[in-house]
N, C-alpha and C. Protein backbone atom coordinates (compact mmCIF):
# COMPACT_ATOMS: atom_id res chain seq x y z
N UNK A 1 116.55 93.73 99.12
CA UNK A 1 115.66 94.66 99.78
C UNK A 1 116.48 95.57 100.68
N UNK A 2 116.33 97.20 100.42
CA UNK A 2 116.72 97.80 101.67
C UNK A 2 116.44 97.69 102.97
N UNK A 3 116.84 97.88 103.78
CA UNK A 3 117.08 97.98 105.44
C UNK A 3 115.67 98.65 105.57
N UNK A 4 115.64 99.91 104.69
CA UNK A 4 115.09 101.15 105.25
C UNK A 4 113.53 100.67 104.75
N UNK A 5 113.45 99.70 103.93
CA UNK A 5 111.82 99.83 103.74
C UNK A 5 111.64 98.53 104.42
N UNK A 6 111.94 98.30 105.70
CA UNK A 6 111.15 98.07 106.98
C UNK A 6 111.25 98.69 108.02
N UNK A 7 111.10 99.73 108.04
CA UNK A 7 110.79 100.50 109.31
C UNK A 7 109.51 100.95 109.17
N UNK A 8 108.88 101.05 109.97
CA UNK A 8 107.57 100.68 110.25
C UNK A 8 106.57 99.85 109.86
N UNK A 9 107.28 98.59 109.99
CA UNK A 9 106.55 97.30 109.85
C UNK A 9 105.29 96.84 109.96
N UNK A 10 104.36 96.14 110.22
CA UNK A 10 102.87 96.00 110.87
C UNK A 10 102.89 94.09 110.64
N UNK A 11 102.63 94.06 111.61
CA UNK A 11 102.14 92.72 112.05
C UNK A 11 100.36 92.45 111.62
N UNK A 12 100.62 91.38 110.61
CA UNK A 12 98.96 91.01 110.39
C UNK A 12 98.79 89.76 110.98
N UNK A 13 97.85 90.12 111.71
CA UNK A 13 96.89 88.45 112.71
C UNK A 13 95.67 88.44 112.11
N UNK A 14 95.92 87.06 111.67
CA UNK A 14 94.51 86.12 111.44
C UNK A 14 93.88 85.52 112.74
N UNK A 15 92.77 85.40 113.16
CA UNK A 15 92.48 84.24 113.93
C UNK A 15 90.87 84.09 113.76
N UNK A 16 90.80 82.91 113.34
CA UNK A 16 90.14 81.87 112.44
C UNK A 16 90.12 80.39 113.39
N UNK A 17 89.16 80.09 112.80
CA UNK A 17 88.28 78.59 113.05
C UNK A 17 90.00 77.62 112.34
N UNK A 18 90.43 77.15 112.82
CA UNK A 18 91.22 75.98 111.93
C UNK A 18 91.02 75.28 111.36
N UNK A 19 91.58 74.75 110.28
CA UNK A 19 91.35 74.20 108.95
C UNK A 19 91.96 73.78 107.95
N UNK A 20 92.36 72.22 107.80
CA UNK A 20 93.24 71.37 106.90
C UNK A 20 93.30 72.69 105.71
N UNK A 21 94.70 72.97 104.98
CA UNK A 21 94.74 74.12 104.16
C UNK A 21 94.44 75.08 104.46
N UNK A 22 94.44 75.95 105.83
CA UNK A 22 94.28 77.53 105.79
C UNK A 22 95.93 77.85 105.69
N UNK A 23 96.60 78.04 105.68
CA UNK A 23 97.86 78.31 105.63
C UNK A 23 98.37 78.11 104.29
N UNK A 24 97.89 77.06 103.28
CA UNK A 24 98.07 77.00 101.95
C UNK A 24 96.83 77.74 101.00
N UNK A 25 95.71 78.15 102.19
CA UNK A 25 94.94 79.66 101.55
C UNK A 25 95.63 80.55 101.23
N UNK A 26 96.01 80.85 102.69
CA UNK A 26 96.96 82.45 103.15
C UNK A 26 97.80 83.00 102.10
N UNK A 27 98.64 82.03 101.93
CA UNK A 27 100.01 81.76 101.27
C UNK A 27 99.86 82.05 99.99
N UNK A 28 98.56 81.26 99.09
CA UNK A 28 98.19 81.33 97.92
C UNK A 28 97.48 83.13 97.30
N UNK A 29 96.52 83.67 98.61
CA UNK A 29 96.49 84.53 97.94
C UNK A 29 97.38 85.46 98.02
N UNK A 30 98.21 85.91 99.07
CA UNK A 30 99.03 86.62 99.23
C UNK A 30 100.38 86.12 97.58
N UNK A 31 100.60 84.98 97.45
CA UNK A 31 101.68 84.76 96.43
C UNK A 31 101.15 84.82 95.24
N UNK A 32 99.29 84.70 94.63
CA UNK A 32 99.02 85.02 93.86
C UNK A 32 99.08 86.23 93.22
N UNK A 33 99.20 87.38 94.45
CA UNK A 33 99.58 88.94 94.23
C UNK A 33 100.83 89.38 94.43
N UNK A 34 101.95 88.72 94.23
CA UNK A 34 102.91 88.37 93.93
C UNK A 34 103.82 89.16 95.54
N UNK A 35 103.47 89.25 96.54
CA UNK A 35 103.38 89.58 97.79
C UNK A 35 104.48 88.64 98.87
N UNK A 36 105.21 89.16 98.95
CA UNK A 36 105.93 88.00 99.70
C UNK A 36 106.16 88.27 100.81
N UNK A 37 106.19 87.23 101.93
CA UNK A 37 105.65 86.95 103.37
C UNK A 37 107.33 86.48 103.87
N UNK A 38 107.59 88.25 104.76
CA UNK A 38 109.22 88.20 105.32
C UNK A 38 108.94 87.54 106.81
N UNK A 39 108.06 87.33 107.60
CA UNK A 39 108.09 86.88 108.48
C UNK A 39 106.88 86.32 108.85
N UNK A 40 106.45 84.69 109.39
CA UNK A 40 105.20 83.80 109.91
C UNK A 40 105.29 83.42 110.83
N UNK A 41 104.10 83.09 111.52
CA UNK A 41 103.89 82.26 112.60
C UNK A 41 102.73 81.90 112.60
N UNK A 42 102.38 80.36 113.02
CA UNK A 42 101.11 79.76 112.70
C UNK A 42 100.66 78.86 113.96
N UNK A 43 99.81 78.75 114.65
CA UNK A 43 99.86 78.00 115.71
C UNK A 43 98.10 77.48 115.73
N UNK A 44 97.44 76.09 116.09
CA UNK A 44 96.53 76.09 116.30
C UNK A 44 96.35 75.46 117.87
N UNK A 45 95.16 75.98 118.05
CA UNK A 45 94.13 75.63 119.90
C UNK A 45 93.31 75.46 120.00
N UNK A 46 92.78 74.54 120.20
CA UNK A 46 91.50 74.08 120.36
C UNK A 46 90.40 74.05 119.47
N UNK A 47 90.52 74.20 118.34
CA UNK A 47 90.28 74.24 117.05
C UNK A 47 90.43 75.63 116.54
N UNK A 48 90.82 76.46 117.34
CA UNK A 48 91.32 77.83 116.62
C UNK A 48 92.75 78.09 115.57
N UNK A 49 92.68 78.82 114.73
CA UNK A 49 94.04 79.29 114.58
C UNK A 49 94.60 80.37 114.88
N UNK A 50 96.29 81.01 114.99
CA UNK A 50 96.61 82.37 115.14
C UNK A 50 97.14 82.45 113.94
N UNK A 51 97.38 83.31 113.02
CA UNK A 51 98.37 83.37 111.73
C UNK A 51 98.97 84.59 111.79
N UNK A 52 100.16 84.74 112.13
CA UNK A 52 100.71 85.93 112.56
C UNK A 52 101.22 86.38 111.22
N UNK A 53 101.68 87.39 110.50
CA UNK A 53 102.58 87.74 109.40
C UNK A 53 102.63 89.14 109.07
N UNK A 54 103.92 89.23 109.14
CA UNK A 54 104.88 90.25 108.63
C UNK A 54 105.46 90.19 106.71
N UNK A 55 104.82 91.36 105.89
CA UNK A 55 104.54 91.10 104.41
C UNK A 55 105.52 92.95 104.57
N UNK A 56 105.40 93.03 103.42
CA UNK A 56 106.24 94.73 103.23
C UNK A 56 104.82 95.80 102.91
N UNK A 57 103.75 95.48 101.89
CA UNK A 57 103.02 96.16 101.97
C UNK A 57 102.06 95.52 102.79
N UNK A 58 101.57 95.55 103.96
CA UNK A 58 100.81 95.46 105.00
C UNK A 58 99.36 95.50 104.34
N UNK A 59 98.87 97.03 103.87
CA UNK A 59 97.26 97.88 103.98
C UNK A 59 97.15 96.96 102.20
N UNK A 60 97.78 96.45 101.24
CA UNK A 60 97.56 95.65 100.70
C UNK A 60 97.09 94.19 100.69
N UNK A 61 98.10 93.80 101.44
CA UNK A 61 98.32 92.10 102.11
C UNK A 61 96.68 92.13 103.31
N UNK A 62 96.25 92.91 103.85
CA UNK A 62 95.45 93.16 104.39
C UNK A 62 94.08 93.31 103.65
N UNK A 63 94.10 94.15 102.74
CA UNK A 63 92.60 94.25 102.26
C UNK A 63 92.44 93.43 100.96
N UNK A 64 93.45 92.13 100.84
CA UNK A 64 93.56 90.71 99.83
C UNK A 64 93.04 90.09 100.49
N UNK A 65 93.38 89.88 101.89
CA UNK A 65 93.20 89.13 102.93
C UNK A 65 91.39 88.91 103.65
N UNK A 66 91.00 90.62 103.49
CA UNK A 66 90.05 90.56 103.89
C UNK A 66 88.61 90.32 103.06
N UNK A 67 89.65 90.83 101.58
CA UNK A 67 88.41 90.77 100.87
C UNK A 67 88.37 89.11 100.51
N UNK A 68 88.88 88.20 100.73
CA UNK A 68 89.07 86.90 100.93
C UNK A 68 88.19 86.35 102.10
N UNK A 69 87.69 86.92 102.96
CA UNK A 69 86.78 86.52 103.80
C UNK A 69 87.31 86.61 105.31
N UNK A 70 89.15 86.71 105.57
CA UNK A 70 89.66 86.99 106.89
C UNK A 70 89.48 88.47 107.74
N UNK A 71 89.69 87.95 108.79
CA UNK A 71 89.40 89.57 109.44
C UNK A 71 91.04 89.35 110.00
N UNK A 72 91.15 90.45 109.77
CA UNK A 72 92.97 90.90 110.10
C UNK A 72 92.89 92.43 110.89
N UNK A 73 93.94 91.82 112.21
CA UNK A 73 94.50 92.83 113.01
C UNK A 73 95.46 93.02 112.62
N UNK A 74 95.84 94.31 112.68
CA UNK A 74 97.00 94.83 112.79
C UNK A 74 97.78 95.26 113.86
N UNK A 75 98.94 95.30 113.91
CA UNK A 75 99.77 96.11 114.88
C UNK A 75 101.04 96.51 114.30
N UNK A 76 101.62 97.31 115.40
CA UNK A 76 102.86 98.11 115.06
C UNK A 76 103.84 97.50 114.78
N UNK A 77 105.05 96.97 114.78
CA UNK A 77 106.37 96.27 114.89
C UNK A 77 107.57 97.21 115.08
N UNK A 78 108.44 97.17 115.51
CA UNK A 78 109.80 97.73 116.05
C UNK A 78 110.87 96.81 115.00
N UNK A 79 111.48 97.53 114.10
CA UNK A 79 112.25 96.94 113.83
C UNK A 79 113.85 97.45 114.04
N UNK A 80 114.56 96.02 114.78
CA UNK A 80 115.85 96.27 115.00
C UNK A 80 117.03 95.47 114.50
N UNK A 81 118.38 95.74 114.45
CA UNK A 81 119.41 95.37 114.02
C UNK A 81 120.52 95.21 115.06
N UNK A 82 120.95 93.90 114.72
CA UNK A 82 121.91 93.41 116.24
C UNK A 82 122.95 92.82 115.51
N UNK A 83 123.92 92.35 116.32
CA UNK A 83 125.15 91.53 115.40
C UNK A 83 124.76 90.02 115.57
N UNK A 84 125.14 89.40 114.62
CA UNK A 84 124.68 88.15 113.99
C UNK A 84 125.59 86.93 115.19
N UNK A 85 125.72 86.73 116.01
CA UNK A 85 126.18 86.28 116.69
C UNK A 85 125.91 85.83 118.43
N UNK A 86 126.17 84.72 118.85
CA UNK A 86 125.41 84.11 119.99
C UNK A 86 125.44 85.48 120.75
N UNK A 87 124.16 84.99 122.08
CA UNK A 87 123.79 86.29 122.79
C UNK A 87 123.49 86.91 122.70
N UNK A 88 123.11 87.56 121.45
CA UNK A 88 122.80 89.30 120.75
C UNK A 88 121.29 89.14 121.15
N UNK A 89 120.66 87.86 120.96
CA UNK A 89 119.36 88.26 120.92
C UNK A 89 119.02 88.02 122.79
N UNK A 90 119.70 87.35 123.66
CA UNK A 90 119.41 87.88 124.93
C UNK A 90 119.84 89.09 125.90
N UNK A 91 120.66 89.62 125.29
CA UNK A 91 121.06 91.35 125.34
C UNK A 91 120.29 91.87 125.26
N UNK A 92 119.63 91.67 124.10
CA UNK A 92 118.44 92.46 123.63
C UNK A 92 116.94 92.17 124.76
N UNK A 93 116.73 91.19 124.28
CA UNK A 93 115.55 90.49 125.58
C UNK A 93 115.84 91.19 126.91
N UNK A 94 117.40 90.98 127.15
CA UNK A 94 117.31 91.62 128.70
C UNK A 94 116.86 92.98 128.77
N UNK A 95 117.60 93.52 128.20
CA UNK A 95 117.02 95.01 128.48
C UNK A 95 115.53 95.12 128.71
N UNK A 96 115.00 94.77 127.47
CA UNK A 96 113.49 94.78 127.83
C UNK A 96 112.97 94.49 128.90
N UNK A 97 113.47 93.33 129.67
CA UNK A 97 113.01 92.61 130.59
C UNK A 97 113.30 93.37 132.04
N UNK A 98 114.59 94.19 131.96
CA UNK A 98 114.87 94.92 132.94
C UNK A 98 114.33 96.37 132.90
N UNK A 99 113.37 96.72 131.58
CA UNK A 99 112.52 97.77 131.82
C UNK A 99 110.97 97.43 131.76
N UNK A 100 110.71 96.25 132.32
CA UNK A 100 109.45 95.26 132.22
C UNK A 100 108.64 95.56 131.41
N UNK A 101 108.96 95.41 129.90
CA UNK A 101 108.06 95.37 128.56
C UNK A 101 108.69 93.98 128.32
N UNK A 102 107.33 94.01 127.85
CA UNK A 102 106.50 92.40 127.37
C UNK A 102 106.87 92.39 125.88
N UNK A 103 107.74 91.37 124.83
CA UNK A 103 108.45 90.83 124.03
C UNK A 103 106.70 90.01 123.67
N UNK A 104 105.47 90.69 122.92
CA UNK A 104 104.66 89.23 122.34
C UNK A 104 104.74 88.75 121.01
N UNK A 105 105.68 89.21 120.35
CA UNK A 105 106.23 88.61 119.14
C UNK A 105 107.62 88.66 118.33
N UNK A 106 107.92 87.58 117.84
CA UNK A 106 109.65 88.33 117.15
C UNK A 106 109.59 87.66 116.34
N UNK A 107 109.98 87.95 114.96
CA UNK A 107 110.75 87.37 114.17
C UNK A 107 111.66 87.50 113.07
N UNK A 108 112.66 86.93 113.27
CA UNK A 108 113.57 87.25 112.19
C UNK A 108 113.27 88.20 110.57
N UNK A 109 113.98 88.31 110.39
CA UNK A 109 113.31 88.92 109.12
C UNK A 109 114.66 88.87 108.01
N UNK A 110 115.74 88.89 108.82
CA UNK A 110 116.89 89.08 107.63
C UNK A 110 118.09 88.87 108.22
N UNK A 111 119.16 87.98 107.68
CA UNK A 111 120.29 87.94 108.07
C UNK A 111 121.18 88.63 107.09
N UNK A 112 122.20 89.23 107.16
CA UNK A 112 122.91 90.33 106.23
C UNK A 112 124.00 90.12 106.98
N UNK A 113 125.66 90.41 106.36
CA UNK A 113 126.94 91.02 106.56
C UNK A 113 126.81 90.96 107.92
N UNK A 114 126.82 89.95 108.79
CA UNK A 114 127.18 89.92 110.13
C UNK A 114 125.88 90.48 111.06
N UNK A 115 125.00 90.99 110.54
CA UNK A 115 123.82 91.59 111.47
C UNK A 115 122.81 90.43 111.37
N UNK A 116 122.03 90.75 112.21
CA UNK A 116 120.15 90.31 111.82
C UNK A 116 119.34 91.16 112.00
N UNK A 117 117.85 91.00 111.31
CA UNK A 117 117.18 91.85 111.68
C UNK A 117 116.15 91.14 112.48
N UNK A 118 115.80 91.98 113.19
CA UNK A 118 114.35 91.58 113.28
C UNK A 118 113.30 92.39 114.03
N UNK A 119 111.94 92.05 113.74
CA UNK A 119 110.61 92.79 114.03
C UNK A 119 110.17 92.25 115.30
N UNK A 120 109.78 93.17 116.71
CA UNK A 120 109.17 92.88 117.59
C UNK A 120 107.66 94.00 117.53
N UNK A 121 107.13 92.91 118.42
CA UNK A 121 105.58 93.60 119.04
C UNK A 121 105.77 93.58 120.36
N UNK A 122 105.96 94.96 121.08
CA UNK A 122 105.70 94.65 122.31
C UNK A 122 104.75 95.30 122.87
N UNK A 123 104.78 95.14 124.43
CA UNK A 123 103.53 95.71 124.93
C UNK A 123 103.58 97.78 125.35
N UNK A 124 104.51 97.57 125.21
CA UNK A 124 105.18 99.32 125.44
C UNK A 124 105.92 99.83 124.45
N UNK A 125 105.86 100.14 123.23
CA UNK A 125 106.53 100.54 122.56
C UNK A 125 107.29 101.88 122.37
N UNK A 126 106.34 102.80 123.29
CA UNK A 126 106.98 103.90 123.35
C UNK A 126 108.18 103.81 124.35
N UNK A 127 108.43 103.01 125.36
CA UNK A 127 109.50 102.61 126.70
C UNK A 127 110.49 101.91 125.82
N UNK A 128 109.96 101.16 124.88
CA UNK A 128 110.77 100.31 124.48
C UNK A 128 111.73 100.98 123.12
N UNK A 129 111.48 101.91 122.33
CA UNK A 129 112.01 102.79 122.07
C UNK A 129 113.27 104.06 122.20
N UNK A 130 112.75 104.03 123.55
CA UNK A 130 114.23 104.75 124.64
C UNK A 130 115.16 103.36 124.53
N UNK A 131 114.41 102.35 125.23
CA UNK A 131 115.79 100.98 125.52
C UNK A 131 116.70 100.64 124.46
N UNK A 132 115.40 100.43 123.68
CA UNK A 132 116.71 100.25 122.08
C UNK A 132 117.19 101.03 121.08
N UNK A 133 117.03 102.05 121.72
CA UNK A 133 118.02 103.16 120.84
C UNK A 133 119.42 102.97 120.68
N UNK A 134 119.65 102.93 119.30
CA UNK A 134 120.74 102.82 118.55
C UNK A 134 120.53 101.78 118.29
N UNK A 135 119.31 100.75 118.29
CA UNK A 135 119.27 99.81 118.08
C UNK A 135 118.67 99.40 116.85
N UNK A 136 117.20 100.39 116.82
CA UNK A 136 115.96 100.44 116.01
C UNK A 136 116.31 100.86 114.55
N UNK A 137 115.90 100.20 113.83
CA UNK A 137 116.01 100.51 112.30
C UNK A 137 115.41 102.31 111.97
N UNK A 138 116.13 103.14 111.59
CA UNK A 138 115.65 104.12 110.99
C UNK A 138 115.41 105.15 111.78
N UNK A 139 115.61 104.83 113.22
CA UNK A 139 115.86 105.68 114.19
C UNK A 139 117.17 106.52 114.68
């Protein structure tokens, strides 16, 4: 996969009633449409679930999803490229942290030739944009 066809990523959230096999739902229809899922996160509370996921076609993976019976949010993602090596990813964190934007999701997405990638959601994206310049995929 190129670099370049993740830049402008989208984060799809499920959140749903929890349920022995929702995650081997998810999984199934999305892999039945031969759709593959570059980044997850799954967490349940109190009988809720969150199902976070990062897919390449999004407005697809989304209206599989919905016409399946889920209601899916979307959001933006930032995707960036750092060197593959300890610290890179609290360099990164700091900055943010020293221009007080809020980090509410990350995840890996690709390790390559000494880099990583990966997709954040934050709460400022336009601030956070200036910070990680030269950082951001495709920017």
């Amino acid at each position: 996969m190129s670099f370049l066809g993740l830049v402008g990523m989208k984060q799809l959230t499920i959140i749903t009633e929890d349920r022995v096999g929702l995650l081997a739902d998810i999984s199934y229809i999305l892999g039945k449409a031969r759709m593959s899922i570059l980044g997850v996160s799954a967490e349940a509370h109190d009988g809720n679930a969150i199902v976070n996921l990062v897919v390449k076609d999004d407005k697809r993976a989304e209206q599989l999803l919905a016409a399946n019976g889920y209601k899916v949010l979307e959001s933006d993602m930032l995707v960036v490229r750092v060197k593959d090596e300890p610290g890179a990813l609290s360099s990164l964190s700091k900055k943010l942290k020293d221009a007080n934007i809020s980090v509410q999701s990350l995840y890996l997405v690709m390790r390559s030739e000494g880099h990583s990638l990966g997709a954040l959601k934050v709460d400022k994206p336009k601030a956070a944009r200036k910070v990680l310049k030269g950082s951001l995929l495709g920017e």
